[in-house]
Each structure stands twice: as C-alpha cells, then as structure tokens.
Protein backbone atom coordinates (compact mmCIF):
# COMPACT_ATOMS: atom_id res chain seq x y z
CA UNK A 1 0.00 0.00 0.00
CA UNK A 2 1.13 3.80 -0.66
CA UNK A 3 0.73 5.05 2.52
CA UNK A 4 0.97 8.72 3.42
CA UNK A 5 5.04 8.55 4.39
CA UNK A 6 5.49 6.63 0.67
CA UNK A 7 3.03 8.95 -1.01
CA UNK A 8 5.03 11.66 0.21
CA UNK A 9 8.32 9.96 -0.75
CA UNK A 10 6.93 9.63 -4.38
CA UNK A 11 5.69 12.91 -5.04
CA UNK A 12 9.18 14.30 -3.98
CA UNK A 13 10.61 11.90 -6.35
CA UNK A 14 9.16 12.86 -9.14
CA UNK A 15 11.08 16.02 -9.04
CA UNK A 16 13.79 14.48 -10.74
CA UNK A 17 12.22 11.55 -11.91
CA UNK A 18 12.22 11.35 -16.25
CA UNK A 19 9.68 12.78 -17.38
CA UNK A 20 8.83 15.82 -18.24
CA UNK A 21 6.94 18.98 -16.46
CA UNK A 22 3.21 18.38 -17.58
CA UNK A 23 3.55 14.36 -16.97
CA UNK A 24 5.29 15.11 -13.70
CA UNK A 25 2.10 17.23 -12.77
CA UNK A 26 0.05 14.44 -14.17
CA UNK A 27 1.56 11.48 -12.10
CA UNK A 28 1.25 13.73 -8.96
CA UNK A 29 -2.65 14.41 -9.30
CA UNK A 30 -3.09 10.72 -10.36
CA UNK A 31 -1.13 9.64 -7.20
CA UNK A 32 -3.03 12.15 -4.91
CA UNK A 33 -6.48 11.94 -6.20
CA UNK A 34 -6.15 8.31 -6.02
CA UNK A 35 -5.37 7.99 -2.38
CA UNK A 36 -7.23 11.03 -1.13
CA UNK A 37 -10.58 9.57 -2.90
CA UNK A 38 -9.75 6.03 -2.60
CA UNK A 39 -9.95 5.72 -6.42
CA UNK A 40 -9.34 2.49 -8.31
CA UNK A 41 -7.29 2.19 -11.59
CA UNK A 42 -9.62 2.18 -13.70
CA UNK A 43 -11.36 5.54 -12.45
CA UNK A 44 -8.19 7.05 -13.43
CA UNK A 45 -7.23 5.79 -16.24
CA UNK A 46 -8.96 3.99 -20.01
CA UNK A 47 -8.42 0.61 -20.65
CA UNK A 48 -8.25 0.72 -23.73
CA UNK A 49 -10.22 3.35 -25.83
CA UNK A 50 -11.63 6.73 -24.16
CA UNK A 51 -15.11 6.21 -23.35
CA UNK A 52 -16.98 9.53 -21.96
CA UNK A 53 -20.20 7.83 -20.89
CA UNK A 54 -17.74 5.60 -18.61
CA UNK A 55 -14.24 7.03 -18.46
CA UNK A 56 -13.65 10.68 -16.05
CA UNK A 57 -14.11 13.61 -18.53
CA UNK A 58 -13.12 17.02 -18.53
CA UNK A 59 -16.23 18.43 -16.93
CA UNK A 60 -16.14 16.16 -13.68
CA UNK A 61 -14.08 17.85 -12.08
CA UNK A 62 -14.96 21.21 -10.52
CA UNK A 63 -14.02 23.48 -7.61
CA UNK A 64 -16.39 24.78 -4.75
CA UNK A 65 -15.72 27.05 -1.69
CA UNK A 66 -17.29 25.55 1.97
CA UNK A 67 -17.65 27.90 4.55
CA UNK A 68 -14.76 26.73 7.35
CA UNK A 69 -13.90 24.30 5.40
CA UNK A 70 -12.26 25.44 2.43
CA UNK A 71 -11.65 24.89 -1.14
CA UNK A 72 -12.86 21.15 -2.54
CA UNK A 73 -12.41 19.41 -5.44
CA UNK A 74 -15.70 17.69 -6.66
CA UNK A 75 -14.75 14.81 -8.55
CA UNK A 76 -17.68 12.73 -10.17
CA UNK A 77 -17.06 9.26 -11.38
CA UNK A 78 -19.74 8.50 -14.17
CA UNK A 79 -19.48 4.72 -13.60
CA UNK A 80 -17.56 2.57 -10.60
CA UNK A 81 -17.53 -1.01 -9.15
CA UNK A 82 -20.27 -0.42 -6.58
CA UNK A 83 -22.55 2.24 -8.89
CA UNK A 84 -23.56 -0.66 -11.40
CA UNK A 85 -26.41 1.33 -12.51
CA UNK A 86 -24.07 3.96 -13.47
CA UNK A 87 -25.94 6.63 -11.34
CA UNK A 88 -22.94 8.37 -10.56
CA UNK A 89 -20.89 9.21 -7.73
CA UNK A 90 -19.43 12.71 -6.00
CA UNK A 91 -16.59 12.47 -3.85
CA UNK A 92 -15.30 15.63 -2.35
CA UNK A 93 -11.45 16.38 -2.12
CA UNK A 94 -10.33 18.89 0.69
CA UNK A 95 -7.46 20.98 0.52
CA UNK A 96 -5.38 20.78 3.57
CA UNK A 97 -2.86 22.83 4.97
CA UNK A 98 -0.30 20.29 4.56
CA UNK A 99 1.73 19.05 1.68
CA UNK A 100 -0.52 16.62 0.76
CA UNK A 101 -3.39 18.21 -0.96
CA UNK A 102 -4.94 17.27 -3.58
CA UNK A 103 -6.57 20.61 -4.68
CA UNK A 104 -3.10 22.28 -5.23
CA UNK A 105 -1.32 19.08 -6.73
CA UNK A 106 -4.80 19.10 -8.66
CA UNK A 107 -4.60 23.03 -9.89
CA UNK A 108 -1.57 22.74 -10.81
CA UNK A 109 -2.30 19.66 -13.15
CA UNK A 110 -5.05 21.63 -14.17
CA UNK A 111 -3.21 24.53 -15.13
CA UNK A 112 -0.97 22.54 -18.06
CA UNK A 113 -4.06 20.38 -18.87
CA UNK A 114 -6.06 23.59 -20.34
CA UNK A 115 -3.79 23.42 -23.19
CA UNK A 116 -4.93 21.08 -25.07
CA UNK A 117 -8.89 20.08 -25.49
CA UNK A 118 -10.56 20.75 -22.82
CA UNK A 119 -14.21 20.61 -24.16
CA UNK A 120 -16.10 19.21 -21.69
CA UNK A 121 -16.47 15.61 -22.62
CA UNK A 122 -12.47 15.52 -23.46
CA UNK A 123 -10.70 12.97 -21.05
CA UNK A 124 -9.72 14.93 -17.82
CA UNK A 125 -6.53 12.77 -17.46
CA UNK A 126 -4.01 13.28 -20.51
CA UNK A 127 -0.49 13.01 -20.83
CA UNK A 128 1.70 16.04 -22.72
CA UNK A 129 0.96 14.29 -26.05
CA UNK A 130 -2.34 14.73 -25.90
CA UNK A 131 -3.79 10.91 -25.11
CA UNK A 132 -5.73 9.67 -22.44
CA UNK A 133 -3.60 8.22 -19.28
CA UNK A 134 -4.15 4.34 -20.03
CA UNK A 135 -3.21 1.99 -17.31
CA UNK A 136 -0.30 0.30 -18.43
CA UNK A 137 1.65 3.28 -18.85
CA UNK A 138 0.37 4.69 -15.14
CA UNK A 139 1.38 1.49 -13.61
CA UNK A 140 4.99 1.56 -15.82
CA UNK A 141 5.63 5.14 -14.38
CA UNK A 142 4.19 4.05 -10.99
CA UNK A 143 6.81 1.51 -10.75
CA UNK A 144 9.43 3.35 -12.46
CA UNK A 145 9.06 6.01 -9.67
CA UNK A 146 9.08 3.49 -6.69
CA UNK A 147 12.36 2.68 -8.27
CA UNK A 148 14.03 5.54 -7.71
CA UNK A 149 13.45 5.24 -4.12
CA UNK A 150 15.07 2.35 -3.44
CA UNK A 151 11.98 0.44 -2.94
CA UNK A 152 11.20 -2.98 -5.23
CA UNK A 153 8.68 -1.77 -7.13
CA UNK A 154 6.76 -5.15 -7.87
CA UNK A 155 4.94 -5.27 -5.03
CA UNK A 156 2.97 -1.77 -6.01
CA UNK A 157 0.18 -1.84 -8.54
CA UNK A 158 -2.70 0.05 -9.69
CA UNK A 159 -4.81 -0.76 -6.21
CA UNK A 160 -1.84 0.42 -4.22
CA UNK A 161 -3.41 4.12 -3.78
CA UNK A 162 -6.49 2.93 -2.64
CA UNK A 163 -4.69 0.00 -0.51
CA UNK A 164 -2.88 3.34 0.96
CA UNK A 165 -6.01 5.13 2.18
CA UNK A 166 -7.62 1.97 3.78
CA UNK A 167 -4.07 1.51 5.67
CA UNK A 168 -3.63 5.07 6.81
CA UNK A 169 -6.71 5.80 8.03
CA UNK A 170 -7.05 2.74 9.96
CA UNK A 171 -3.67 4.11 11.68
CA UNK A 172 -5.00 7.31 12.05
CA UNK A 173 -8.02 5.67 14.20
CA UNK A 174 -10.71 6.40 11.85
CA UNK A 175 -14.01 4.85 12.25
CA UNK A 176 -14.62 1.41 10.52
CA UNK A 177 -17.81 2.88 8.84
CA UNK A 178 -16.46 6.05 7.79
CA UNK A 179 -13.55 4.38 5.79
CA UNK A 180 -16.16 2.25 4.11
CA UNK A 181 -17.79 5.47 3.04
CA UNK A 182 -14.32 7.24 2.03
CA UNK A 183 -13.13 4.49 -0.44
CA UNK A 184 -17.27 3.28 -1.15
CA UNK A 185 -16.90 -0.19 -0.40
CA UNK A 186 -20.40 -2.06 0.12
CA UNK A 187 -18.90 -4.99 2.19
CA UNK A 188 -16.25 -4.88 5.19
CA UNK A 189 -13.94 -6.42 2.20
CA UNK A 190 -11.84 -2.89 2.55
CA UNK A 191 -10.29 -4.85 5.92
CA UNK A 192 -8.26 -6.69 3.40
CA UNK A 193 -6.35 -4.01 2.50
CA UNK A 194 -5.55 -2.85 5.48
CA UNK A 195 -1.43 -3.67 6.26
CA UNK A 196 -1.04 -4.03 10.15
CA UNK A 197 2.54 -3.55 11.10
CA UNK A 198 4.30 -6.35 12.70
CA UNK A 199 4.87 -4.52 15.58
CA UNK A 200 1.14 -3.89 15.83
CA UNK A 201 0.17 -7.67 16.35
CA UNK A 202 2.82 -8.48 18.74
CA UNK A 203 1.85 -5.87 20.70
CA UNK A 204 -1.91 -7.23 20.63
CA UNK A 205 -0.61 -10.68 21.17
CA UNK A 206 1.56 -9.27 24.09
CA UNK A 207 -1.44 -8.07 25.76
CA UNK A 208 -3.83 -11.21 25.03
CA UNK A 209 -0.92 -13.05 27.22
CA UNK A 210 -0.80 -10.26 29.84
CA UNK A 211 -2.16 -11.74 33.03
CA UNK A 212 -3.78 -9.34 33.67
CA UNK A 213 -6.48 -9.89 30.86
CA UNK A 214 -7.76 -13.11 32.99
CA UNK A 215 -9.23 -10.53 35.73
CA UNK A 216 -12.00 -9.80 32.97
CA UNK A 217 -12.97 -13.72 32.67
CA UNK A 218 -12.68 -14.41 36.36
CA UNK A 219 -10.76 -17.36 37.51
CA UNK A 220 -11.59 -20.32 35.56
C-alpha cells in the first residue's frame, strides 16, 4: 500500500524523476487523487479506448468554496464497481494545509491540462501528447518512480493508492464505517487491505498473554 510517508516519498521523487513537467504534474494528481478519494485504476485511467459515458471527462471535475472548510475538489465518477447502474458518484477532495493536498497538486495539473482540449467531454486525465492516461503506462511510471526510491517496485500496482487510504486511516483511528464510506466499499472487504505492522500484532498478542487480561474472565 502507498501510505501517506510513501506517497510523500513519491511525489518528492518525481522532481527528478524522467519525465517531463506536464507528466510530472500528471503522475502527482493521479497519485493524490487516487489515495485522497480512494480511487481504483480504472477511475483514473482507459483501458483501452476513451469512453466519456464511462471514463472521467473534462467536466467532472470542478471546484467549490465551503464555509470553514475550504476549497474542494468535486470529482464525479460516471461509472464505478459499486454504482452498477451507473448513477454516478461525487466524492469531495479537501485541501489541507499540509503538503498533501490534492486541490493544489490538482490546480496545478489543471493549469498545463487547459492546453490542449478541454471541451467538456475531453478525457480529464491526458499526458503532454495529448492521449488519455491508459493503465499500463500509469502502472509503468508508478513503478518506475518506486524505483528511484530504493523500494522494489513489484509489489505496487494500480490498487496500491487505494490500498494506501484503507491503511492510513485505519492508523490514524478512523471509524470502521467512515472508511467504508471514504473508499465506497459495500462490504467490510476494505479490511483486506488494510497492512497491520508487525509490531502492531505483537503488541496485541503481548497483551492477550498479559495476566492481567484473565481478571475480565474471572478465575476459571
């Protein structure tokens, strides 16, 4: 899973990472959209041929201000594993005050993307040569950039994003339900994507030993 230290370890990497200045800006809103919305592959990227009845275009993506809350990125998916009558989904990206946020990584995307079509059934995710972002070449840069860190890069794949926000926000104590709701998953199946560090369940099986839990039971 990319979790928020490796998300933040990629998007610094791709400062010097090959490509060049409007893919760099595309990889970043990919890799931040992705994990902030919980998005799978293929709501970020075509298959094989553009489809704007299925694929993100152009026009589902807008901005709106929230009182105390700040700038947010509406993002509507027109079709998604759980919406199989295609009714549509909204998620709603935050801007935060940190360095992850996807509204500015998502600006300044957007702010290279206007030149080329941007009518508003045109794919909203395009590399510099003017094609849609297909998933073989987002996992092949994906990869490529977990390379330069060091990391093997086989273990990450187009899920790893969404694996990412199911891990992190389990860390970060959030409530069971409400990361069902973030990432839309109908069944508690997100629990499988969840990575507990080892020194997690030792400490768990630690305290399952401790003594001390038998005073709950009563003497047996």
């Amino acid at each position: 899973p990319i979790t928020s230290a490796i998300l933040r370890e990629l998007i610094g990497a791709t400062a010097t990472f090959g490509l060049n200045s409007f893919d760099k800006r595309l990889l970043r809103a990919v890799l931040i959209i992705s994990w902030f919305g919980g998005l799978r592959c293929g709501e970020v990227t075509v298959s094989s041929s553009f489809n704007s009845d299925v694929n993100l275009c152009y026009s589902d993506a807008r901005f709106v201000e929230f009182k105390s809350l700040g700038k947010c990125l509406l993002l509507t998916l027109r079709s998604s594993k759980t919406d199989i009558f295609r009714e549509g989904v909204t998620l709603h990206l935050f801007s935060t005050p940190f360095d992850l946020c996807p509204v500015k990584l998502f600006e300044q995307y957007l702010y290279v993307r206007n030149s080329h079509d941007h009518s508003p059934g045109s794919p909203l995710f395009v590399t510099s040569n003017g094609t849609p972002l297909s998933r073989t070449i987002y996992i092949k840069w994906l990869r490529e950039l977990v390379a330069t860190t060091g990391r093997s890069c086989l273990p990450f794949n187009g899920h790893s994003a969404r694996k990412g926000m199911a891990t992190t926000l389990a860390a970060s104590g959030v409530a069971d339900h409400l990361i069902r709701l973030l990432g839309r998953w109908s069944s508690d199946t997100y629990r499988r994507y969840i990575t507990t560090p080892p020194k997690v369940i030792a400490a768990a099986q630690r305290q399952m030993a401790n003594p001390i839990v038998d005073t709950h039971f009563g003497a047996s």
